[in-house]
N, C-alpha and C. Protein backbone atom coordinates (compact mmCIF):
# COMPACT_ATOMS: atom_id res chain seq x y z
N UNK A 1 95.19 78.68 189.74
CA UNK A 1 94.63 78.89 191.05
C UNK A 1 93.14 79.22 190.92
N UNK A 2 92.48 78.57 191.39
CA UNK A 2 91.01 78.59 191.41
C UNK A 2 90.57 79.49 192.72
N UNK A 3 89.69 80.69 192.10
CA UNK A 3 89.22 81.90 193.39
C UNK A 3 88.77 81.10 195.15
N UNK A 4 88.64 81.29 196.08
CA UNK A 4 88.59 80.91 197.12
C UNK A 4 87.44 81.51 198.02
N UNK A 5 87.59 83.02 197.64
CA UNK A 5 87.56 84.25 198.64
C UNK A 5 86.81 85.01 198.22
N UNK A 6 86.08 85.00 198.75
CA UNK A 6 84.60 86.42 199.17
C UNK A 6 84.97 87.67 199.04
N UNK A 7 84.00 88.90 198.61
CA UNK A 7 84.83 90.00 198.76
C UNK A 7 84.56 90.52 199.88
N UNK A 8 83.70 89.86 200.70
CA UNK A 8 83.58 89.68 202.55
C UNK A 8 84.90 89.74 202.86
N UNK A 9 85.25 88.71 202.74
CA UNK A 9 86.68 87.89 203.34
C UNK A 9 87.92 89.39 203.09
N UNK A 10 88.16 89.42 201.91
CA UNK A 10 88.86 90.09 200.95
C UNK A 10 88.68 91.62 201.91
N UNK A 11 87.30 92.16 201.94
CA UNK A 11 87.60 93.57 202.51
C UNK A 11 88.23 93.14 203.83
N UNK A 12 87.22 92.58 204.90
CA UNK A 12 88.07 92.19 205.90
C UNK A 12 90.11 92.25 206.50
N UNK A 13 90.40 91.26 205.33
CA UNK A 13 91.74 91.14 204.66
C UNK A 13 92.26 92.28 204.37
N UNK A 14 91.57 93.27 203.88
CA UNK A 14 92.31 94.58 203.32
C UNK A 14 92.49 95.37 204.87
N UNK A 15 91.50 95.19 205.54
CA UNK A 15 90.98 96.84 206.70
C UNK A 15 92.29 95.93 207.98
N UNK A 16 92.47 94.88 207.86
CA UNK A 16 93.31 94.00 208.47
C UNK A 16 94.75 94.95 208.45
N UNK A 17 94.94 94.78 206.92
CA UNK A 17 96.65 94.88 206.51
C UNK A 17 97.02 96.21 206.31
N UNK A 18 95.83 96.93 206.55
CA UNK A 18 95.78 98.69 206.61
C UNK A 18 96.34 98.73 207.84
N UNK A 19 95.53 98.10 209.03
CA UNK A 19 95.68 98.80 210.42
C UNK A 19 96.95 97.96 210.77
N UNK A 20 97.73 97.08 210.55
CA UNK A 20 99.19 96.69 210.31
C UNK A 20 99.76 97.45 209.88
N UNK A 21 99.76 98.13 209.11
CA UNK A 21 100.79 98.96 208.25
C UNK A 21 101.14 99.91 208.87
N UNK A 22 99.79 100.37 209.35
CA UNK A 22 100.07 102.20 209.75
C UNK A 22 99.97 101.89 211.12
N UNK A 23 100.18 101.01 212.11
CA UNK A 23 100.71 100.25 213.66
C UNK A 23 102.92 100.12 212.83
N UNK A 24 102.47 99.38 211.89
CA UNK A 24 104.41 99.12 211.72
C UNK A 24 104.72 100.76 211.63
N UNK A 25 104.58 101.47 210.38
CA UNK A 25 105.13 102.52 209.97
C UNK A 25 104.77 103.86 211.09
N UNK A 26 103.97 103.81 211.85
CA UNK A 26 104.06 104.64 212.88
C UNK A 26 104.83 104.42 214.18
N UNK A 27 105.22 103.28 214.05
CA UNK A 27 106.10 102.62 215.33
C UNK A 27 106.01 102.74 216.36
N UNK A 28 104.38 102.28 215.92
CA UNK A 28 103.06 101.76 217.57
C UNK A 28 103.96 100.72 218.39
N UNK A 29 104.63 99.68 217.19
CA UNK A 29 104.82 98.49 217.27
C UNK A 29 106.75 98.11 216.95
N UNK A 30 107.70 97.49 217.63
CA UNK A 30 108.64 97.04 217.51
C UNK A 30 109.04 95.61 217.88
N UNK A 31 110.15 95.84 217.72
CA UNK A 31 110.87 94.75 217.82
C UNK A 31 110.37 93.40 216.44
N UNK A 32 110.20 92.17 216.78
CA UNK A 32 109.94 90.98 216.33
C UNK A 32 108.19 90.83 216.29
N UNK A 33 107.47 92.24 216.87
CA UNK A 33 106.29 92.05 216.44
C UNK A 33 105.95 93.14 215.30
N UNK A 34 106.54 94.25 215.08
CA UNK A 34 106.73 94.65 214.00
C UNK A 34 107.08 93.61 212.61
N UNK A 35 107.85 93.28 212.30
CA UNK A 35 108.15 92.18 211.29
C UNK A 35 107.12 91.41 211.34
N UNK A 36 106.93 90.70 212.26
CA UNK A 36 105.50 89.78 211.91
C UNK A 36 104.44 90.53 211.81
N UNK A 37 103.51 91.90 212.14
CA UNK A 37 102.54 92.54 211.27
C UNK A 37 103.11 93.23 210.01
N UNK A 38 104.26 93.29 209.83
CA UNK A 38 104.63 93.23 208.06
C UNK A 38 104.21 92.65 207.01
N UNK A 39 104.98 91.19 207.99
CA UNK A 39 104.83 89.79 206.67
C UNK A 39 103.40 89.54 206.68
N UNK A 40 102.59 89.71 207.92
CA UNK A 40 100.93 89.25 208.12
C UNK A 40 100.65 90.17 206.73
N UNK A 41 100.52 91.30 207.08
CA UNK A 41 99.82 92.12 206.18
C UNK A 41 100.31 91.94 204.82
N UNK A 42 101.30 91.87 204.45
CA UNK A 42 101.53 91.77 203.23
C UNK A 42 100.87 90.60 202.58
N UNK A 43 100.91 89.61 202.96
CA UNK A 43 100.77 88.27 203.11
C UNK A 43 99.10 88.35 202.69
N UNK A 44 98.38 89.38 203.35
CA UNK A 44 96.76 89.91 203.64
C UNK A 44 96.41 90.59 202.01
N UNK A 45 97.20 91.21 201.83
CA UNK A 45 96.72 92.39 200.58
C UNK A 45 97.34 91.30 199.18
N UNK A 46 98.69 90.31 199.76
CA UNK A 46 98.92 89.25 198.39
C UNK A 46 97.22 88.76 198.14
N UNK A 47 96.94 88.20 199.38
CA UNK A 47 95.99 87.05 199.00
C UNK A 47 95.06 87.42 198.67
N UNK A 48 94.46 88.85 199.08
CA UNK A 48 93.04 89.58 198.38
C UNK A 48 93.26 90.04 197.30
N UNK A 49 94.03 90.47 196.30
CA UNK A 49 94.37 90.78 194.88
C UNK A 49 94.10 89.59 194.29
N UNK A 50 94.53 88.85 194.70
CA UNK A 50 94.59 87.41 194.01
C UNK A 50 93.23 86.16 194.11
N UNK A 51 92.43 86.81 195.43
CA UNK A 51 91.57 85.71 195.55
C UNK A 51 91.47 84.47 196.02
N UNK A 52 92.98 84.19 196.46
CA UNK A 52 92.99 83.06 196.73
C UNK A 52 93.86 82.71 197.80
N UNK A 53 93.90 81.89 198.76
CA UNK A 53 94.32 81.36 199.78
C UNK A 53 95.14 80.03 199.83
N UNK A 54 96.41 80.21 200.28
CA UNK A 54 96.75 78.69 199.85
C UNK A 54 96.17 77.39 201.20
N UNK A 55 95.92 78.01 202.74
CA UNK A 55 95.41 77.91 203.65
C UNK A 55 93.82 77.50 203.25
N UNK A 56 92.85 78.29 202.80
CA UNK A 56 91.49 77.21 202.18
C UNK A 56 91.65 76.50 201.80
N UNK A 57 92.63 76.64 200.59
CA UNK A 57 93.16 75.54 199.38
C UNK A 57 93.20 74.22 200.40
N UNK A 58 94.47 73.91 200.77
CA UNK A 58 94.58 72.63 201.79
C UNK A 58 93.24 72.25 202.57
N UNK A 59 93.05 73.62 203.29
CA UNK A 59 92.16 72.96 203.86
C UNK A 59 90.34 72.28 203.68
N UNK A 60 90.60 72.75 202.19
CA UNK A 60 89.25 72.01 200.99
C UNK A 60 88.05 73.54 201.27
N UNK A 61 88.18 74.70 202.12
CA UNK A 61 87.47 75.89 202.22
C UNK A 61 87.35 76.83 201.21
N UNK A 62 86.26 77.50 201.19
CA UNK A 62 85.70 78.43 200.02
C UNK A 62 84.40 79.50 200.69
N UNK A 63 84.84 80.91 201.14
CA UNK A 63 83.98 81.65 201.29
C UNK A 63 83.18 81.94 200.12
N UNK A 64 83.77 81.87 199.16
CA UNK A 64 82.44 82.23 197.82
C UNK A 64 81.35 81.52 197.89
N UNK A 65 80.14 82.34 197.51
CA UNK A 65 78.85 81.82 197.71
C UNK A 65 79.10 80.75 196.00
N UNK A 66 78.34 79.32 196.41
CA UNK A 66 78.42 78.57 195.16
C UNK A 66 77.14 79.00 194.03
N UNK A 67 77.59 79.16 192.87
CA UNK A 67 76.44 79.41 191.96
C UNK A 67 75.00 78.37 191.63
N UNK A 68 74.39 79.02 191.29
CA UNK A 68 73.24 77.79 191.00
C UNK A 68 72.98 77.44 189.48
N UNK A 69 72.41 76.66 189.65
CA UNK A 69 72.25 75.74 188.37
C UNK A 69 71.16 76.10 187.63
């Protein structure tokens, strides 16, 4: 897997799957929208550890600034 993701993107992604978490586990939030800010967030903190997006991927995108020559 080749990196994708900015650490723009990446904090973003993190402050995202924070304020999901503590909306699920305070039980701001129920039912069938609980579960989906679960899987979102989790889904948020997979892809910023990792750098990579399978969503850029397809879609040929790359927040990383490109290096120079």
């Amino acid at each position: 897997m080749k990196k994708n993701m900015s650490n723009n993107d990446r904090f973003i992604r993190i402050v995202i799957a924070v304020i999901l978490l503590f909306l699920y586990f305070t039980h701001r939030i129920h039912g069938y929208m609980a579960t989906l800010a679960l899987v979102v967030a989790v889904i948020f903190l997979f892809t910023s550890f990792l750098r990579w997006c399978a969503v850029y991927q397809v879609l040929g995108i790359s927040t990383l600034k490109k290096k120079k020559k």
